[in-house]
C-alpha atoms as a PDB file:
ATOM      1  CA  UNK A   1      97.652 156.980   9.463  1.00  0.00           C
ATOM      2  CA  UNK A   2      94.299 157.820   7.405  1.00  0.00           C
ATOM      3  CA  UNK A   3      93.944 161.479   6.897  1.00  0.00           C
ATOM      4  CA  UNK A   4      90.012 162.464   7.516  1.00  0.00           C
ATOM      5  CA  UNK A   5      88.200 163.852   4.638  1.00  0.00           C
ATOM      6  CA  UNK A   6      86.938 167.617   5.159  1.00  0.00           C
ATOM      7  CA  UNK A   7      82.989 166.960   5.172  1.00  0.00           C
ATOM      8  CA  UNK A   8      82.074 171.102   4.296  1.00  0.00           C
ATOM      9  CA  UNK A   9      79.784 170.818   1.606  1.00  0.00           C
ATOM     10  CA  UNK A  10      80.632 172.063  -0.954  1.00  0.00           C
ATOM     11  CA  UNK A  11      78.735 173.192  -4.278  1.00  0.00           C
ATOM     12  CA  UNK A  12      80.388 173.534  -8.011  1.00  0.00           C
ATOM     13  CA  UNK A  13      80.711 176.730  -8.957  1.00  0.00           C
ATOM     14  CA  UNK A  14      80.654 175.884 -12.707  1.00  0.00           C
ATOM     15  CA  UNK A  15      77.047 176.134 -13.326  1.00  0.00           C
ATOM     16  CA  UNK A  16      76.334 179.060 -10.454  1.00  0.00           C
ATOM     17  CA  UNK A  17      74.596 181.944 -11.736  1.00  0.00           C
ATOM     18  CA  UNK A  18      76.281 183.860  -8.888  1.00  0.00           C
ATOM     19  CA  UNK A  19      79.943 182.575 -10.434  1.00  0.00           C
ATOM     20  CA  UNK A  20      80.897 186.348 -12.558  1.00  0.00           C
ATOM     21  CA  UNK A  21      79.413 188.945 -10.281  1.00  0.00           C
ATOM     22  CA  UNK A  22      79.273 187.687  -6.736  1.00  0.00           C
ATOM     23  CA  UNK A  23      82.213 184.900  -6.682  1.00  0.00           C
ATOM     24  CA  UNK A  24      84.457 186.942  -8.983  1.00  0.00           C
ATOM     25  CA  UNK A  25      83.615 190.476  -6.355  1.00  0.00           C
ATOM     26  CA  UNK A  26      84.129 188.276  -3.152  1.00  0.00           C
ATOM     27  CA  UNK A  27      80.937 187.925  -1.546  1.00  0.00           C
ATOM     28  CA  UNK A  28      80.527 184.335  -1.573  1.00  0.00           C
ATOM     29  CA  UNK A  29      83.175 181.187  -1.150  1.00  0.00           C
ATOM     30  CA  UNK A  30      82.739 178.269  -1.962  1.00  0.00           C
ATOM     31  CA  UNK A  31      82.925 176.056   1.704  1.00  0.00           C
ATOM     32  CA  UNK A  32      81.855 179.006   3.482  1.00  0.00           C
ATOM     33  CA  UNK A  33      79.259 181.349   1.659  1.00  0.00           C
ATOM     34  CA  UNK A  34      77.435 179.803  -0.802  1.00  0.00           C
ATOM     35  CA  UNK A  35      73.891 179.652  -1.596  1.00  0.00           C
ATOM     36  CA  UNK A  36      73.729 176.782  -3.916  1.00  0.00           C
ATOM     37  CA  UNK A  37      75.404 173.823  -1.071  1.00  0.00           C
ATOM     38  CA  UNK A  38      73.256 172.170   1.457  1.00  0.00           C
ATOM     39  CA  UNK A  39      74.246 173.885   4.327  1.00  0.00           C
ATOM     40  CA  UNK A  40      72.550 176.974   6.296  1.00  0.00           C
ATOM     41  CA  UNK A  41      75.416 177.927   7.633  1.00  0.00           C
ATOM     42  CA  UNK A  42      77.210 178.870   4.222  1.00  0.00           C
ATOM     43  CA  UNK A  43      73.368 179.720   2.915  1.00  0.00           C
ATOM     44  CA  UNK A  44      72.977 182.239   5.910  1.00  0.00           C
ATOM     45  CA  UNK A  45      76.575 183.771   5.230  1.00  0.00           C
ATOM     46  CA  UNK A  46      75.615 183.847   1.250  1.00  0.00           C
ATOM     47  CA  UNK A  47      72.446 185.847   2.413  1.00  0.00           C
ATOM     48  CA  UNK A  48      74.149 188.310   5.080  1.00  0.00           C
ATOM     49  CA  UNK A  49      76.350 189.278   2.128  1.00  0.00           C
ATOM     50  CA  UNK A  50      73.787 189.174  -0.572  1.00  0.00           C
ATOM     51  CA  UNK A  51      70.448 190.258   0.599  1.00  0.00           C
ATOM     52  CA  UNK A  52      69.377 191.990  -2.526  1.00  0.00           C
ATOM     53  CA  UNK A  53      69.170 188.071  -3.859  1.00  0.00           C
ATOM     54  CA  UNK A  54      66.673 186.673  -1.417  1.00  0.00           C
ATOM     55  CA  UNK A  55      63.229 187.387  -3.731  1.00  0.00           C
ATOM     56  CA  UNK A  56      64.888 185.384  -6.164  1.00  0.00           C
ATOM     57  CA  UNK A  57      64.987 182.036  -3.750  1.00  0.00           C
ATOM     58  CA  UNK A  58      61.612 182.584  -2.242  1.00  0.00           C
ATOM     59  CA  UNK A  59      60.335 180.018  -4.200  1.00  0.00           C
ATOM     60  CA  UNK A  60      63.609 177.255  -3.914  1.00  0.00           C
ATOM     61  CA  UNK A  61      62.870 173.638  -3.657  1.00  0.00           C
ATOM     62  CA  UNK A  62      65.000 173.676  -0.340  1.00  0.00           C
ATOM     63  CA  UNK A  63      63.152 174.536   2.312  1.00  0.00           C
ATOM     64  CA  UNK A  64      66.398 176.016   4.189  1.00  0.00           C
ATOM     65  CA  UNK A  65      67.010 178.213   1.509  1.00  0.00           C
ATOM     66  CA  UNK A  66      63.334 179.541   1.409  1.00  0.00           C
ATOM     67  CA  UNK A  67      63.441 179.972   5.309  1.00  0.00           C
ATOM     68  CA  UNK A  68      66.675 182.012   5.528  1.00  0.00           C
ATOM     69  CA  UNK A  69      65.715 183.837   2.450  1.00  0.00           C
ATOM     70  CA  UNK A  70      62.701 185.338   4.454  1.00  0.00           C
ATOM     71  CA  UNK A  71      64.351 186.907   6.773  1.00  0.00           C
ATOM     72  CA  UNK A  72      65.501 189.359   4.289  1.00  0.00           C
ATOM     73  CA  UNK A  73      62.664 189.466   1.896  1.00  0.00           C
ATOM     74  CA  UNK A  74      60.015 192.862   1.969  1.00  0.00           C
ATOM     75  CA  UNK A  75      56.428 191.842   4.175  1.00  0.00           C
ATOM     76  CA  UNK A  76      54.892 192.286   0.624  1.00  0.00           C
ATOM     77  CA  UNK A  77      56.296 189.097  -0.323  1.00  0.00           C
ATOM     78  CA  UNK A  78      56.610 187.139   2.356  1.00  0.00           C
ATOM     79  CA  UNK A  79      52.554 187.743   1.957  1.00  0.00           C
ATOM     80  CA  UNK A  80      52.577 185.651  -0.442  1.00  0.00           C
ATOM     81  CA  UNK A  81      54.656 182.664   1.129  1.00  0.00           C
ATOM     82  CA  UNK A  82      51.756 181.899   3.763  1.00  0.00           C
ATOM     83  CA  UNK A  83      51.164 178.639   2.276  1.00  0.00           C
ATOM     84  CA  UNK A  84      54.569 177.583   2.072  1.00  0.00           C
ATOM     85  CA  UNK A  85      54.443 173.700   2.917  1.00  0.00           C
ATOM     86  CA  UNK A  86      57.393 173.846   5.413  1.00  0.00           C
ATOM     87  CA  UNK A  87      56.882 175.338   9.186  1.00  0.00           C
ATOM     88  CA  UNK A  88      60.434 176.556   9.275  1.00  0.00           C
ATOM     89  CA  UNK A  89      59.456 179.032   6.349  1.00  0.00           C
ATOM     90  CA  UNK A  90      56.482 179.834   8.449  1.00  0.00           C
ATOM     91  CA  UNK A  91      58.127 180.721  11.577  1.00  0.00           C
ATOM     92  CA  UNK A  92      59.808 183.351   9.931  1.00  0.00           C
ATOM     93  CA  UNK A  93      56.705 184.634   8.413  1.00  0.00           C
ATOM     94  CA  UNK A  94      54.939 184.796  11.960  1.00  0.00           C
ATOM     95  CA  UNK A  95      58.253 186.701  13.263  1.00  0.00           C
ATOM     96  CA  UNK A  96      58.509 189.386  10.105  1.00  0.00           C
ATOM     97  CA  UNK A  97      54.824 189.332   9.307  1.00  0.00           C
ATOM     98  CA  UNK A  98      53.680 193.250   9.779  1.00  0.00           C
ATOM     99  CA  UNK A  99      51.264 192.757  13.036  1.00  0.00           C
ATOM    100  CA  UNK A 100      47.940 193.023  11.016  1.00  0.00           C
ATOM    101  CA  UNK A 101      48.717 190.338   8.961  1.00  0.00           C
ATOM    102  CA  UNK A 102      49.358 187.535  11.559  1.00  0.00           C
ATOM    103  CA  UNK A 103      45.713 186.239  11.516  1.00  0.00           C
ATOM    104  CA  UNK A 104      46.496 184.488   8.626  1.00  0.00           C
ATOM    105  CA  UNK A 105      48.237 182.216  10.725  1.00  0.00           C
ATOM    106  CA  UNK A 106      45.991 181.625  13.716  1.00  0.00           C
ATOM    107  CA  UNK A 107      45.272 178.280  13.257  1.00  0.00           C
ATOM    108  CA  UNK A 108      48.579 177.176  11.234  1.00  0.00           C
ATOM    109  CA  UNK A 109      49.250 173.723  11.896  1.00  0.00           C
ATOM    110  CA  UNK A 110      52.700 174.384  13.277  1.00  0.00           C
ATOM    111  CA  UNK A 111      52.608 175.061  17.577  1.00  0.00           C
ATOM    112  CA  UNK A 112      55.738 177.305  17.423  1.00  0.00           C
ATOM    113  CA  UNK A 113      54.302 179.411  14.438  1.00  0.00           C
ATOM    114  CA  UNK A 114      50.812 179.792  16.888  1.00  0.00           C
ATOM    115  CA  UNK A 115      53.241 180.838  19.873  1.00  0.00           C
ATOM    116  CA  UNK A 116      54.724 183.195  18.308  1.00  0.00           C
ATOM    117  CA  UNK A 117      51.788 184.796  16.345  1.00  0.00           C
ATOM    118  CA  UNK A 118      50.238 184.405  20.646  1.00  0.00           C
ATOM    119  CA  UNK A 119      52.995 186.844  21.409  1.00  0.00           C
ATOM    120  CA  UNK A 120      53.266 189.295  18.724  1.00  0.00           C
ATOM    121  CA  UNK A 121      49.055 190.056  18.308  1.00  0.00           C
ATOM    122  CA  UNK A 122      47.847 192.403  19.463  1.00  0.00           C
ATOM    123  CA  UNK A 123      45.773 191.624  23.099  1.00  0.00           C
ATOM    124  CA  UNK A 124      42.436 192.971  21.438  1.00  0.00           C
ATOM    125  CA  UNK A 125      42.851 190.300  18.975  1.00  0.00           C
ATOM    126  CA  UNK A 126      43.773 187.253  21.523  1.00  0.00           C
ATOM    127  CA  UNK A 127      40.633 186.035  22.543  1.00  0.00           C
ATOM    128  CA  UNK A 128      40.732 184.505  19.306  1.00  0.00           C
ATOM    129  CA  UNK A 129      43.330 182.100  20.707  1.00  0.00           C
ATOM    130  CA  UNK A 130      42.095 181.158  24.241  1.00  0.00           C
ATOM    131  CA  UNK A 131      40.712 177.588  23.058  1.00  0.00           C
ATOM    132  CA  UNK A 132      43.530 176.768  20.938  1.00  0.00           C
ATOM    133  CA  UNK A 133      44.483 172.686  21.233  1.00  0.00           C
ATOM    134  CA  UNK A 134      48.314 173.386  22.627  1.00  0.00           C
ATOM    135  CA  UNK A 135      48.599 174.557  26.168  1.00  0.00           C
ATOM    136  CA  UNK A 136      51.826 176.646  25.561  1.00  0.00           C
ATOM    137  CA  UNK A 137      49.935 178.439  23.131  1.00  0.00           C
ATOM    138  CA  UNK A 138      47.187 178.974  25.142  1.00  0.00           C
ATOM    139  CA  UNK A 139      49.591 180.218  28.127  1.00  0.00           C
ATOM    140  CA  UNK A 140      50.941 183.142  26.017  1.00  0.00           C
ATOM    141  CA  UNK A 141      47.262 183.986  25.978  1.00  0.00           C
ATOM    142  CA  UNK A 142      46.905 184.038  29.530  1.00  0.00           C
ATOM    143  CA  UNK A 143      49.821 186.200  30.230  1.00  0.00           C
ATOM    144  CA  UNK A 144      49.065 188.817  27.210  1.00  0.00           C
ATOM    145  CA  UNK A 145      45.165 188.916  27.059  1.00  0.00           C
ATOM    146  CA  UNK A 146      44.048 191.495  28.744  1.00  0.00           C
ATOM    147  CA  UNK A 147      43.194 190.820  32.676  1.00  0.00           C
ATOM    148  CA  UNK A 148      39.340 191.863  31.996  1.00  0.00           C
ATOM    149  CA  UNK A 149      39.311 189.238  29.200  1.00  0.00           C
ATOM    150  CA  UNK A 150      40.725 186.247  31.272  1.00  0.00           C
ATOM    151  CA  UNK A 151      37.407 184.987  33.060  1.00  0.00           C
ATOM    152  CA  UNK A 152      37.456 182.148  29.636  1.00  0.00           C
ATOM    153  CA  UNK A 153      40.435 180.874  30.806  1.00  0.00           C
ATOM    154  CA  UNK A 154      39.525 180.404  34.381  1.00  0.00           C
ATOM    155  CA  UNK A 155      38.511 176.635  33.151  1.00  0.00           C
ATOM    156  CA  UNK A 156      41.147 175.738  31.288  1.00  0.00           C
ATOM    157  CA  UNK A 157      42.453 172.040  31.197  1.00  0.00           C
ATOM    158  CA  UNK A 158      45.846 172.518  31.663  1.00  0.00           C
ATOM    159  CA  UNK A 159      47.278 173.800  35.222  1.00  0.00           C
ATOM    160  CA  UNK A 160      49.823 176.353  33.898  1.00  0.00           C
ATOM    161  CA  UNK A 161      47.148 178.123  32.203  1.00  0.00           C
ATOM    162  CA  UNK A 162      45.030 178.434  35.450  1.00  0.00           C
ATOM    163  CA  UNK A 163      47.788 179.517  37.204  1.00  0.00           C
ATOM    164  CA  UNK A 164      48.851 182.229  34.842  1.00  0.00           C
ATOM    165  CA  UNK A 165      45.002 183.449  34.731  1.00  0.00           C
ATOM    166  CA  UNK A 166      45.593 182.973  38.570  1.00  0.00           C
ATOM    167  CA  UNK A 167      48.185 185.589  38.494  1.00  0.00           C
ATOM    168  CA  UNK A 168      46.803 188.707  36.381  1.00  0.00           C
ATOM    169  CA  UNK A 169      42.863 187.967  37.206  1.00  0.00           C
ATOM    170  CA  UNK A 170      41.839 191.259  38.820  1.00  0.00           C
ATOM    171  CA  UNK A 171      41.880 190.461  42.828  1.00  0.00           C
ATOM    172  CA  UNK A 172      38.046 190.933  43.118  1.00  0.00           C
ATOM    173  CA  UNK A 173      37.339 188.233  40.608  1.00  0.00           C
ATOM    174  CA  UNK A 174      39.473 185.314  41.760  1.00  0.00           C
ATOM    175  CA  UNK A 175      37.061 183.738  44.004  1.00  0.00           C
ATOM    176  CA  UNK A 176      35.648 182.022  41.112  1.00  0.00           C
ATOM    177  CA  UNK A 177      39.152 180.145  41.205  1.00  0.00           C
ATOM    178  CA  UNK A 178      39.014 179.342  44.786  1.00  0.00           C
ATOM    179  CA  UNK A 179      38.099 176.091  44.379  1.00  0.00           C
ATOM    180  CA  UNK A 180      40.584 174.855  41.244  1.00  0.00           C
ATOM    181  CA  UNK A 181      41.689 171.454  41.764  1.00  0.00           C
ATOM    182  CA  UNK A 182      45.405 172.591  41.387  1.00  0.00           C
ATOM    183  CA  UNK A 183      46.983 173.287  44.643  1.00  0.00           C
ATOM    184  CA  UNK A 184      49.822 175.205  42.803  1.00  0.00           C
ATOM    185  CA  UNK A 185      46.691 177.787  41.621  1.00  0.00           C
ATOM    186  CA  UNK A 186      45.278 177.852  45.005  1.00  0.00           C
ATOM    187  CA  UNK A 187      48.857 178.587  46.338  1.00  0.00           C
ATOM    188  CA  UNK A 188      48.304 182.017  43.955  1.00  0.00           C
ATOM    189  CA  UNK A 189      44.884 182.308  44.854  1.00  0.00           C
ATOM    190  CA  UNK A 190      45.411 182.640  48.727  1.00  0.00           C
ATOM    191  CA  UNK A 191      48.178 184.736  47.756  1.00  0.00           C
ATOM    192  CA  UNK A 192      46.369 187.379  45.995  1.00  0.00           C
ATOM    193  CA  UNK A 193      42.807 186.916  47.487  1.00  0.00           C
ATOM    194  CA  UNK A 194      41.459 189.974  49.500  1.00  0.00           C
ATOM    195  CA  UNK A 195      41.831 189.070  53.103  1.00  0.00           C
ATOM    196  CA  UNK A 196      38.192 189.365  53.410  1.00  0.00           C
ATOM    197  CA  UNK A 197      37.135 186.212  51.201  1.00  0.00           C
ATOM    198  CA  UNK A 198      39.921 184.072  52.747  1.00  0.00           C
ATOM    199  CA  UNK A 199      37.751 182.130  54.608  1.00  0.00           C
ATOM    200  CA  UNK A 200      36.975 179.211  52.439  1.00  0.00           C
ATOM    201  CA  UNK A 201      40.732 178.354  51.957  1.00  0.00           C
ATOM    202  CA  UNK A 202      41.301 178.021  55.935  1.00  0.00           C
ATOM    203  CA  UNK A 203      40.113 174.429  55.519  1.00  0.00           C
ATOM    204  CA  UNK A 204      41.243 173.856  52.377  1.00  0.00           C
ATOM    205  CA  UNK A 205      43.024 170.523  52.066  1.00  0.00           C
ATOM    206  CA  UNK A 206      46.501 171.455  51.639  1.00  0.00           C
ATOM    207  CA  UNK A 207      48.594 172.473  54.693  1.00  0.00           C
ATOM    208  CA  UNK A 208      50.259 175.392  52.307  1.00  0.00           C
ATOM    209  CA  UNK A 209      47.115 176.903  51.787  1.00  0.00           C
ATOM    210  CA  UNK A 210      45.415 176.805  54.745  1.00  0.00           C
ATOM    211  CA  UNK A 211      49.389 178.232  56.047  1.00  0.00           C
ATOM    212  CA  UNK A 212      48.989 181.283  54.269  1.00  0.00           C
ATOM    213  CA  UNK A 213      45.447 181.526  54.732  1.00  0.00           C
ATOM    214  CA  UNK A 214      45.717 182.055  58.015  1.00  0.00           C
ATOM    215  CA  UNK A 215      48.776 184.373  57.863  1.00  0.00           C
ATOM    216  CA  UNK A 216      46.602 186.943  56.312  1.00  0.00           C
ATOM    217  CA  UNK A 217      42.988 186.457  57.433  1.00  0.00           C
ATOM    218  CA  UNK A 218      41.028 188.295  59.651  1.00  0.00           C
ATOM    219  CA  UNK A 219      41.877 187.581  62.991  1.00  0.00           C
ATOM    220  CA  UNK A 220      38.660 186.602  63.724  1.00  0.00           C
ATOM    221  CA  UNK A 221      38.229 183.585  61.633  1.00  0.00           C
ATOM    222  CA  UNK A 222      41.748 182.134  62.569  1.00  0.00           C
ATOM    223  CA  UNK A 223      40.767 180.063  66.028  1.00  0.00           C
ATOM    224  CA  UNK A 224      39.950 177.761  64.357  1.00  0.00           C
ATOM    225  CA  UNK A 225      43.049 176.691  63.036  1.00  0.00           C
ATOM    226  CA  UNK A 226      44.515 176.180  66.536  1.00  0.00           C
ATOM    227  CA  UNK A 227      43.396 172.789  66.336  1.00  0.00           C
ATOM    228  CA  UNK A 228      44.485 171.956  62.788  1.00  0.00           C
ATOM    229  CA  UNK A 229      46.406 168.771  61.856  1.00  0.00           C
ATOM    230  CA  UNK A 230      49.271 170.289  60.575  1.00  0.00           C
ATOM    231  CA  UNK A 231      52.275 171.751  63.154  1.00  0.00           C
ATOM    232  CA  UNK A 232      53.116 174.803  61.083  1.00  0.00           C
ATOM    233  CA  UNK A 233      49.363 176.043  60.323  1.00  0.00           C
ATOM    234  CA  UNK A 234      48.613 175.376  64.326  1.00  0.00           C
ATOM    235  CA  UNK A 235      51.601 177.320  65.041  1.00  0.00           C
ATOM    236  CA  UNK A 236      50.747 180.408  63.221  1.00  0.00           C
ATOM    237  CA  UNK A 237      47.596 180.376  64.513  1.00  0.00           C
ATOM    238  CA  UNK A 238      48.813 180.804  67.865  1.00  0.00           C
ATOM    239  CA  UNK A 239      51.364 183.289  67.226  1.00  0.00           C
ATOM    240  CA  UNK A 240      48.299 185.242  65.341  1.00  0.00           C
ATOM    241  CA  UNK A 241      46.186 184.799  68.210  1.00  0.00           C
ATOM    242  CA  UNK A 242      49.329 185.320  71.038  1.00  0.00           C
ATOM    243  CA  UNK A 243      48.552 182.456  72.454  1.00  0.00           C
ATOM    244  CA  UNK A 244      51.316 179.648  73.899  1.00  0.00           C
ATOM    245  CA  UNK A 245      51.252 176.221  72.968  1.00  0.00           C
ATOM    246  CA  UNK A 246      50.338 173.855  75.634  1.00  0.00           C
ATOM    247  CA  UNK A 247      53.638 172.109  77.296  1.00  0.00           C
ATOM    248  CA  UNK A 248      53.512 168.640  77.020  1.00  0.00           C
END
């Protein structure tokens, strides 16, 4: 039988610069914590052991090292690691990054770096982000921006953005969504809409709508829904209205 060859990287100790002080104390092994192999896992142990080394691999050719590196460098110098070429690196910037910093990173390149600079910012500072070109990005917007601030979302392209807006627009402004082409942003609309400007959404086109529409308007306007298309909405009309179906 073949025996199978151990695949742990691992890196030669001869030429570490870690080999008399950190090797020689016990906090690093070679297989398991050791900054110099190609592996995050032993890089990440080599770290949690050795954090006091992390400024001096800030600026490693491997972008692994550089990345796990930050997470235990001071904000002052990850500062000056905003550039670094590898969106990794950057995430952890956007995550450690003191708060007044972040705009620096606005408009990186990298979605997941935006996302998370969309959740950390301060709302004031948002708006800055509501026409960014990623809709995830632009939903974190819409569910931190301030509900006063929304009314430039209202329009946005993608349908989990409307709906979000759709679901923290103050009540008395979302008749400007009453007409969205989503159904699933209607569905909120209805939802949230003061009873008193319902009455466009008792025809709307879907039978979901026009459902709950009619479960919470006036009573008033709801006649005319006894003669709607659809069973259900017909039915809660007359049970709004006390009135018995006709036997057939």
């Amino acid at each position: 039988m073949e025996s199978t060859k151990d695949a742990t990287p691992t890196a030669d100790c001869s030429s570490c610069p870690h080999r008399e002080d950190r090797l020689k104390g016990g906090r690093c092994k070679p297989g398991d914590s050791c900054v110099r192999a190609m592996s995050g896992r032993q890089i990440a142990r080599f770290f949690s052991s050795n954090p006091d080394l992390a400024d001096q691999y800030a600026g490693d050719d491997f972008w692994e090292r550089r990345a796990i590196a930050a997470r235990y460098l001071s904000q002052q110098r990850l500062l000056q690691m905003l550039n670094d070429p590898d969106e990794v690196v950057r995430r952890v910037l956007a995550y450690r990054l003191p708060v007044d910093a972040l705009s620096a990173l606005i408009n990186d390149q990298d979605r997941e770096v935006r996302i998370t600079v969309a959740d950390r910012l301060p709302p004031d500072q948002l708006e800055q982000m509501v026409k960014d070109e990623d809709y995830l990005v632009r939903q974190y917007v819409a569910k931190r921006l301030k509900p006063g601030r929304l009314f430039r979302m209202i329009m946005d392209s993608d349908r989990e953005v409307r709906k979000t807006v759709a679901l923290r627009l103050p009540a008395e402004s979302l008749g400007l969504m009453i007409n969205d082409s989503a159904v699933e942003v209607r569905l909120v609309v209805v939802e949230r809409i003061d009873e008193d400007e319902l009455s466009p959404l008792l025809s709307d086109s879907d039978w979901r709508v026009r459902l709950l529409a009619c479960q919470r308007a006036p009573l008033a306007e709801v006649s005319p829904l006894l003669n709607d298309e659809d069973e259900d909405v017909r039915a809660c009309a007359e049970q709004r209205l006390g009135r018995t179906a006709p036997s057939t």
